[in-house]
Protein backbone atom coordinates (compact mmCIF):
# COMPACT_ATOMS: atom_id res chain seq x y z
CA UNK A 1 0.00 0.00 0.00
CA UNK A 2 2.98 2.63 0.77
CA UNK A 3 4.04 1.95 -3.14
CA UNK A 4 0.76 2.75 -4.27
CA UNK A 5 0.52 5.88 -2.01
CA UNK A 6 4.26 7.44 -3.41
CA UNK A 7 2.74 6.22 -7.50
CA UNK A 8 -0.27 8.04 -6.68
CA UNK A 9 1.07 11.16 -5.31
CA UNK A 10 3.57 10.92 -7.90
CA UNK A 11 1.89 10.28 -11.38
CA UNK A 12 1.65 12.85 -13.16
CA UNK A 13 -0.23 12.51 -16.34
CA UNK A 14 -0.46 15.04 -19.89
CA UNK A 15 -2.57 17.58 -19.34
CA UNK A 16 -4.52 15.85 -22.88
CA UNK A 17 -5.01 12.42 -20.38
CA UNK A 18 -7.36 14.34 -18.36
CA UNK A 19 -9.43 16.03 -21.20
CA UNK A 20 -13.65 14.62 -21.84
CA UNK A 21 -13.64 12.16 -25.07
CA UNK A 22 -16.55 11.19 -26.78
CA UNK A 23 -17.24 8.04 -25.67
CA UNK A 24 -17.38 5.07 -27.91
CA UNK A 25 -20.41 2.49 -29.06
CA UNK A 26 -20.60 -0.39 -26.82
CA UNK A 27 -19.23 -3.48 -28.07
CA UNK A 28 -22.67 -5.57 -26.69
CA UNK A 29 -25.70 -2.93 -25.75
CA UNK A 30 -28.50 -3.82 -23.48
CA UNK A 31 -27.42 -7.10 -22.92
CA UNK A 32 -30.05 -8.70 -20.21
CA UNK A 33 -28.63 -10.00 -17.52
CA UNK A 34 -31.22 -11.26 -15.73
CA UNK A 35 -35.15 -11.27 -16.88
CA UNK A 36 -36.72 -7.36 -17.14
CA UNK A 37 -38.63 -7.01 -13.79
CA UNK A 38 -40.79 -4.95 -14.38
CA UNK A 39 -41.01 -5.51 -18.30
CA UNK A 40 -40.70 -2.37 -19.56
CA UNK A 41 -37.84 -1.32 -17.02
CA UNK A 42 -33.85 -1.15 -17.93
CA UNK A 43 -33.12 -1.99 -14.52
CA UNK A 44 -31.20 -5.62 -15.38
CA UNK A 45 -29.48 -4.23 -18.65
CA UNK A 46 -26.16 -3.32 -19.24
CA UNK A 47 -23.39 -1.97 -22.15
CA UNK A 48 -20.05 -3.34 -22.35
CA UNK A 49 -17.62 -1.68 -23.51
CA UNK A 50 -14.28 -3.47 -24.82
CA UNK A 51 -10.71 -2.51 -25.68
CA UNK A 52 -9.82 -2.73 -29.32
CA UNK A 53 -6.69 -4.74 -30.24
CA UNK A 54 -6.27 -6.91 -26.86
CA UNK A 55 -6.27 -10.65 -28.15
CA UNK A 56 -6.27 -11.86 -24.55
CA UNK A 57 -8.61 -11.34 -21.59
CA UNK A 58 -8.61 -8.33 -19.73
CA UNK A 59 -9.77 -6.83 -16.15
CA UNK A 60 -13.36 -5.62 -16.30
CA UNK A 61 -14.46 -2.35 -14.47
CA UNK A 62 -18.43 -2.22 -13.40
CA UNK A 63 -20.07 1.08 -13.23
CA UNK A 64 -23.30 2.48 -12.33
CA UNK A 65 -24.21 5.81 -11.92
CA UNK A 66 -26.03 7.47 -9.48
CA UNK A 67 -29.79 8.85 -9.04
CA UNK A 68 -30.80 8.86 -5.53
CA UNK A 69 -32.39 5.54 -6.75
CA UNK A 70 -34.75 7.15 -8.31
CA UNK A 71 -33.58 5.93 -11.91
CA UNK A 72 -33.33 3.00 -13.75
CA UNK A 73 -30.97 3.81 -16.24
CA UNK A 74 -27.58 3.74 -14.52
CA UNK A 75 -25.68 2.22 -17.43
CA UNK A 76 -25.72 5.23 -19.25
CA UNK A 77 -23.31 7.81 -17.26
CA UNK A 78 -20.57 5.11 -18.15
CA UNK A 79 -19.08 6.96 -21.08
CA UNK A 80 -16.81 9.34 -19.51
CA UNK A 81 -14.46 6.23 -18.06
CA UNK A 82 -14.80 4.40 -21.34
CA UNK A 83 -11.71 6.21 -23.56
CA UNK A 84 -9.54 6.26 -20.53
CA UNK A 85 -10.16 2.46 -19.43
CA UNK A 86 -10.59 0.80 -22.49
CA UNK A 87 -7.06 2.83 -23.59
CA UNK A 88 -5.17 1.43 -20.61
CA UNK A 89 -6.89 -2.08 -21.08
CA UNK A 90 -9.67 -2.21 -19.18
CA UNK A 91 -13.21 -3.51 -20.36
CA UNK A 92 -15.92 -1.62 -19.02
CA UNK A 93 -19.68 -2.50 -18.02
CA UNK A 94 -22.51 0.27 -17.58
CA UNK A 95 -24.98 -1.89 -15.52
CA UNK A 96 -28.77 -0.35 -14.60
CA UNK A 97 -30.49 -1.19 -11.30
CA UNK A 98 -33.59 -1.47 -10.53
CA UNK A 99 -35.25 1.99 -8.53
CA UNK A 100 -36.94 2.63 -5.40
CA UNK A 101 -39.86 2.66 -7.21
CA UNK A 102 -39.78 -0.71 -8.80
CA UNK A 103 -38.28 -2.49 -5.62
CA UNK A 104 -37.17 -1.69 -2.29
CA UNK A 105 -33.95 -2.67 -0.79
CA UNK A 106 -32.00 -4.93 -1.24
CA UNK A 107 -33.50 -5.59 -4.27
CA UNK A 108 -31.12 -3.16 -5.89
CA UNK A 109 -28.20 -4.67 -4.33
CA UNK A 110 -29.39 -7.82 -5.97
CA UNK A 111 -29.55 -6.28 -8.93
CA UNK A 112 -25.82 -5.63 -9.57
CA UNK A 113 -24.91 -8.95 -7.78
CA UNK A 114 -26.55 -10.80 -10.71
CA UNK A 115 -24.61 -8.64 -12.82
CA UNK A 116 -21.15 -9.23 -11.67
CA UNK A 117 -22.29 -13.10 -11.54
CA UNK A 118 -23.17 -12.63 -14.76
CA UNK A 119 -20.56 -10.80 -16.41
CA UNK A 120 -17.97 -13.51 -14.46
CA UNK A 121 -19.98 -16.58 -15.61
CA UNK A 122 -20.08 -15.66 -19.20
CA UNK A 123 -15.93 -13.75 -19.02
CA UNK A 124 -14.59 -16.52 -21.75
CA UNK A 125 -17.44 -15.67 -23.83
CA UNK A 126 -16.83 -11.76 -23.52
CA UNK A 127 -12.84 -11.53 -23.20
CA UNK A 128 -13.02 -10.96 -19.66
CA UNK A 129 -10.59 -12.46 -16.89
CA UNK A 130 -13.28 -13.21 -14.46
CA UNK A 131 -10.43 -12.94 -11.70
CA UNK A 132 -9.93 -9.60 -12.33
CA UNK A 133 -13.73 -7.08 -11.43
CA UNK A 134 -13.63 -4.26 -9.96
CA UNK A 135 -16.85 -1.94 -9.44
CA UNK A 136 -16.95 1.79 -9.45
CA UNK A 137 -20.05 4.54 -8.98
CA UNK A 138 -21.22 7.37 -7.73
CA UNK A 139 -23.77 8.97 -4.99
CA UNK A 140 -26.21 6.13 -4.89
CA UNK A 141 -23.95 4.68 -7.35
CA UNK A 142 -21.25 4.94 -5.13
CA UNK A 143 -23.28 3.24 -2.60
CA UNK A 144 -24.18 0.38 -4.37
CA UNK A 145 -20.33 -0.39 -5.57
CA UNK A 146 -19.53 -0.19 -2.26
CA UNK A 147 -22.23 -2.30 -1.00
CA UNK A 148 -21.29 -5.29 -3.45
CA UNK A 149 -17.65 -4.85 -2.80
CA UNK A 150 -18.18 -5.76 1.22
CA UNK A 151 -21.18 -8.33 1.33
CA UNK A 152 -19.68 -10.38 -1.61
CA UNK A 153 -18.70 -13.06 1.51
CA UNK A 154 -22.75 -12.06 3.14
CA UNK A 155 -24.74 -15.07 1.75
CA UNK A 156 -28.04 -13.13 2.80
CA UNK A 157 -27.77 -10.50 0.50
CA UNK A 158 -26.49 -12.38 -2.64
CA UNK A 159 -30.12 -12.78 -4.05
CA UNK A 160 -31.39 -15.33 -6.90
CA UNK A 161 -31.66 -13.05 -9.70
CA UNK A 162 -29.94 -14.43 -13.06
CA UNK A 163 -27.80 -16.30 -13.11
CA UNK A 164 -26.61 -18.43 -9.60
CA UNK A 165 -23.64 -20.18 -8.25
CA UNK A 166 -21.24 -18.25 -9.32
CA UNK A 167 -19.55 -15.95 -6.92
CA UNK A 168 -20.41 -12.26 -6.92
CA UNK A 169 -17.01 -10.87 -5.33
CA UNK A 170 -15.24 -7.89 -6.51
CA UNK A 171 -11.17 -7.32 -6.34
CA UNK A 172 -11.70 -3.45 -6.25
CA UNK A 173 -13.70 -0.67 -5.84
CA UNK A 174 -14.43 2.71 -6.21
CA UNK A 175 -17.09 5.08 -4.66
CA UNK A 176 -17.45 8.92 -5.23
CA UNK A 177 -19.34 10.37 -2.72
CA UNK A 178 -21.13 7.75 -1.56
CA UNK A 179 -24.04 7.88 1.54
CA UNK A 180 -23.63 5.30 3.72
CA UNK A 181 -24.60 5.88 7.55
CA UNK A 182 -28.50 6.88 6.74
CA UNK A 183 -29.26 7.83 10.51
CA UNK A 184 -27.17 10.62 10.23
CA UNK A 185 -27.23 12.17 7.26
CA UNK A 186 -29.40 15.01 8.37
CA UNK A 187 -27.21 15.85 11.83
CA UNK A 188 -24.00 15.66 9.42
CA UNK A 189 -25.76 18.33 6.77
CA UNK A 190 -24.27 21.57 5.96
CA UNK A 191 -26.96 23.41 6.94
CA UNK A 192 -30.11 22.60 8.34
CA UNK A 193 -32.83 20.82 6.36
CA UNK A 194 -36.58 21.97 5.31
CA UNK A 195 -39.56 19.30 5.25
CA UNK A 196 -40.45 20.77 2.41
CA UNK A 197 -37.42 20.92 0.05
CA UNK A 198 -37.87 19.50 -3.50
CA UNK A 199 -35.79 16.47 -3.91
CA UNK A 200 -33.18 17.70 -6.26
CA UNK A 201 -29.37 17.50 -5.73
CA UNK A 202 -28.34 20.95 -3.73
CA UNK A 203 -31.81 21.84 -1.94
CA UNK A 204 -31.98 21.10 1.97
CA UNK A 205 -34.10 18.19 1.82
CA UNK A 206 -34.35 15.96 5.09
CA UNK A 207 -33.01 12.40 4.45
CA UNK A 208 -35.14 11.60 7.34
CA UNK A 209 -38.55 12.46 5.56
CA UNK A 210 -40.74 9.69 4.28
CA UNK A 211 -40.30 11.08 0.90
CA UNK A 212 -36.66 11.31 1.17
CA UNK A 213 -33.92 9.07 -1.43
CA UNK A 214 -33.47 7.02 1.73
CA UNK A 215 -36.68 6.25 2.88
CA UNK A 216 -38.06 5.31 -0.43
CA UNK A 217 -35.24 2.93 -0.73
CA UNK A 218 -36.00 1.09 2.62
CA UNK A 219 -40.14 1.13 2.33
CA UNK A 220 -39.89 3.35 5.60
CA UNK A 221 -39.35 6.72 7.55
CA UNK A 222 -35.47 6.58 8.12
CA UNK A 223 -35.71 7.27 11.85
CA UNK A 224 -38.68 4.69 12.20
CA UNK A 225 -36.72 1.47 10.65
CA UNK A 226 -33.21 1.95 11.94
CA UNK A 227 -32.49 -1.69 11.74
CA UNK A 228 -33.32 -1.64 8.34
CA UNK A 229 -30.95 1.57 7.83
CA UNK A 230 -28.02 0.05 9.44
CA UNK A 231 -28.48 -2.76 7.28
CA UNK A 232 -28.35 -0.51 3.90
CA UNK A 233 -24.94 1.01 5.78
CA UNK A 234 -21.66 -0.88 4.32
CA UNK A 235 -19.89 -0.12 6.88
CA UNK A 236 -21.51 -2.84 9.30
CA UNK A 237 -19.94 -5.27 6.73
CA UNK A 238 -16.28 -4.98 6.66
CA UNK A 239 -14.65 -7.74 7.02
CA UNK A 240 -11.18 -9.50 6.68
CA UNK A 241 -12.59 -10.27 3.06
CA UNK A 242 -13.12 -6.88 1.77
CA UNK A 243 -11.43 -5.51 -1.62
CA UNK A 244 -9.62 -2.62 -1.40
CA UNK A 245 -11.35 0.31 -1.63
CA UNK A 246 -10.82 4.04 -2.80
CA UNK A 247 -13.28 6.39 -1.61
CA UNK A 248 -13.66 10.17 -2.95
CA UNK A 249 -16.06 13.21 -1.39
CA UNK A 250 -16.14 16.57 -1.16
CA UNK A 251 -16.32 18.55 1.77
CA UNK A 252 -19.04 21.17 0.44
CA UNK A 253 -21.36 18.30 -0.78
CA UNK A 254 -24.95 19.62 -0.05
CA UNK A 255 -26.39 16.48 -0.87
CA UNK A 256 -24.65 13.47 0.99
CA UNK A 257 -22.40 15.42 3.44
CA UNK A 258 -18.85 14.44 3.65
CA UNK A 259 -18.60 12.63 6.93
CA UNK A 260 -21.10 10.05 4.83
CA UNK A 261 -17.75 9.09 3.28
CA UNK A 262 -15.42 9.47 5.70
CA UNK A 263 -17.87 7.09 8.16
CA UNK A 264 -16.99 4.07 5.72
CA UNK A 265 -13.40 4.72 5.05
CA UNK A 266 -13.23 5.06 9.15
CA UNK A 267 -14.43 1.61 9.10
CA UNK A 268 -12.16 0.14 6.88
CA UNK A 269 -9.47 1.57 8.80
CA UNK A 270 -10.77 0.35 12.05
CA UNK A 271 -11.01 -2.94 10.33
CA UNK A 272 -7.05 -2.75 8.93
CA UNK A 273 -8.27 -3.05 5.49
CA UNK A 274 -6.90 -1.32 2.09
CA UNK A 275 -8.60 1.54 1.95
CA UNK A 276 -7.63 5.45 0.61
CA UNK A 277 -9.95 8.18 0.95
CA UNK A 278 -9.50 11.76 -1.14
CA UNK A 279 -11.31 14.74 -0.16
CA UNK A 280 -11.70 17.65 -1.62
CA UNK A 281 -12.50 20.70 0.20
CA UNK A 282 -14.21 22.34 -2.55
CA UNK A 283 -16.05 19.22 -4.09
CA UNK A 284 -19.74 19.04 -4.06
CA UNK A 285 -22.16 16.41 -5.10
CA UNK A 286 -20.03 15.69 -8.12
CA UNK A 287 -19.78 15.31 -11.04
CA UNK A 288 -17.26 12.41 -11.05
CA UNK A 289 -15.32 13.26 -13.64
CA UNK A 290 -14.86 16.59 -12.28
CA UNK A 291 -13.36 15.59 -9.13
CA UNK A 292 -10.04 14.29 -11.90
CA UNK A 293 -10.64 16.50 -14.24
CA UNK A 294 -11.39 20.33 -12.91
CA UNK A 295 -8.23 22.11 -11.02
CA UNK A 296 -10.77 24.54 -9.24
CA UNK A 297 -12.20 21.29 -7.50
CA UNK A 298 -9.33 19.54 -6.51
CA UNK A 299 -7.26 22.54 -5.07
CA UNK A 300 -6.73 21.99 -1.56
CA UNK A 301 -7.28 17.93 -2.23
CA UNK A 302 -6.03 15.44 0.47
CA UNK A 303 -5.21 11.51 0.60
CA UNK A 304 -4.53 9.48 3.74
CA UNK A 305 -4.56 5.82 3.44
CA UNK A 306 -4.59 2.65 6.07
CA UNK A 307 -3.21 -0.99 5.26
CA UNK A 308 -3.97 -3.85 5.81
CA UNK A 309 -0.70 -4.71 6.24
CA UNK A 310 0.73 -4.07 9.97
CA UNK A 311 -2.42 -2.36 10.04
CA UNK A 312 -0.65 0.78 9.12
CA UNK A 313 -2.22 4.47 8.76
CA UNK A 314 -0.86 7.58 6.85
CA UNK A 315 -1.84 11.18 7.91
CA UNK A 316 -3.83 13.33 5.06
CA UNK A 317 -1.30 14.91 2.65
CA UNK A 318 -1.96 17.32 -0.11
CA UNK A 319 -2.63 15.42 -3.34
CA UNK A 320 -3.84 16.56 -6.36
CA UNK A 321 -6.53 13.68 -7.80
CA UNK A 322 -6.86 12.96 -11.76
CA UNK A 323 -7.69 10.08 -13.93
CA UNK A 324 -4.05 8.45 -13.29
CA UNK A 325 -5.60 7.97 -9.94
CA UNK A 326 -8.28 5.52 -10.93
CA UNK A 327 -5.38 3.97 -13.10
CA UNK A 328 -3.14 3.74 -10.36
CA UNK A 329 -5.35 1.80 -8.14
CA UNK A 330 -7.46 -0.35 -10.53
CA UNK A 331 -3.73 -0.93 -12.15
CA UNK A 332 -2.57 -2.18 -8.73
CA UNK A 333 -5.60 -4.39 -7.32
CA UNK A 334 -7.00 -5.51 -10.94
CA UNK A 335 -3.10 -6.47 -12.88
CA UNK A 336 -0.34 -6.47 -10.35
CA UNK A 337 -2.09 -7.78 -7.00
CA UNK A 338 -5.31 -9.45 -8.16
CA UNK A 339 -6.93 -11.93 -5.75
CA UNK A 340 -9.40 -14.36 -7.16
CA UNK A 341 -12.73 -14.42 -5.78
């Protein structure tokens, strides 16, 4: 872990590797991977996208975006990783969810479990090292990667969607700004939340109203089903058999504050596992990409890391995140120290 730290703070990439691309076709669109429930939804759909040239299989990098759960369509914010990944070798997988709307949790949790079993049961037939998955997203995106990356050894949450029997373990993962501790998203808010704020990224919302993202992912008030809210929280799963994980948040996030973030990487270090966490001080609720790819946001950016390894901690140092960094660490847990599931 204290190589990866120095290659992180020391990569440096062209100025042209951070720049948007258009992002390609996928290789294989919509491809079910599991039955449409409902019908019409997108919710067990995804889009691979593959590297051109590579003759041999390669590590495959999940993403789905974020929506408070209130979309199905999570495959389609993939594009902006696709040049960079698929460049440096890495196929990549938009995968949809199901919403709150069309099931509660952990149906959604279910959801991209049967995708990773998927996409690892049918690797030879794809080009994919099934060895080698990592899983990336962000906000509610972010929570779900980091949901599958520490319940892949939690038999009650695997689910029986698609396929079965195959293992849904991931060697890496990702999550921008992810919630995670529901209970206390309200006390850790930048300022202090109106009943009556529309549900839109930015506006003081209470995550503790029956309306609220949260609520109408558990089929309950917050507050009135904390059992069910600790069980939505990752952090109650680390274990000894977590993937290491890079978490990334801004401090001015209006939407899921900061210390969301922070709460899981805390556990994870608590736990000695591989974990780094960036923050950025003037990050908000995202956009991903801008958190690697706009200096205004990542001015004033810090990473700290713990080990598992001696159990070891670093201090926060100033570091300056771009897309080397997802390199970097998918490069490090996905090629050089894979672990099969």
């Amino acid at each position: 872990m204290r190589r990866l730290l120095f290659a992180l703070l020391l990569a440096v990439p062209p100025a042209a590797a951070d720049a948007p691309r258009p992002a390609p076709h996928p290789a294989y669109a919509n491809i079910a991977y599991a039955p449409a429930e409902p019908v019409e939804s997108h919710g067990h759909l995804l889009d691979l996208y593959l590297p051109s040239g590579v003759k041999h299989s390669v590590p495959l990098v999940i993403w789905t975006g974020g929506s408070a759960w209130l979309s199905d369509n999570g495959k389609n914010s993939a594009g902006w990783l696709v040049p960079t990944l698929n460049k440096a070798g890495y196929a990549v997988a938009g995968v949809s969810i199901r919403s709150s709307s069309q099931v509660r949790f952990p149906g959604q949790l279910h959801d991209i479990k049967a995708a990773i079993r998927f996409l690892r049961a049918n690797a030879a037939r794809y080009g994919i090292d099934p060895n080698r998955i990592g899983i990336m997203g962000d906000s509610s995106g972010g929570w779900t990667a980091a949901m599958a990356a520490v319940t892949g050894d939690v038999p009650d949450l695997e689910g029986d969607i698609g396929v079965t029997g195959v293992s849904s373990a991931v060697q890496a993962a990702i999550a921008f700004y992810p919630p995670t501790k529901f209970l206390a998203m309200d006390h850790w808010a930048l300022r202090p939340c109106k009943a009556n704020a529309p549900l839109v990224a930015g506006a003081p919302f209470c995550h503790d109203g029956p309306e609220s993202p949260e609520s109408r992912l558990l089929g309950c008030t917050v507050s009135e089903c904390p059992s069910k809210a600790e069980r939505a929280d990752p952090a109650h799963y680390v274990s000894a058999d977590d993937p290491p994980m890079l978490i990334l948040h801004g401090e001015s996030d209006p939407t899921v504050p900061h210390e969301q973030g922070e709460w899981l990487y805390q556990a994870l270090n608590k736990a000695c596992r591989d974990a780094v966490f960036i923050s950025l001080p003037r990050g908000g609720h995202g956009p991903a990409m801008k958190f690697l790819t706009d200096k205004r946001l990542t001015e004033g950016a810090t990473i700290r890391w713990t080990a598992a390894k001696d159990c070891r901690v670093s201090p926060p140092e100033l570091y300056r995140p771009s897309m080397a960094t997802l390199l970097v660490f998918l490069d490090a847990h996905l090629k050089n120290g894979m672990r099969k599931p």
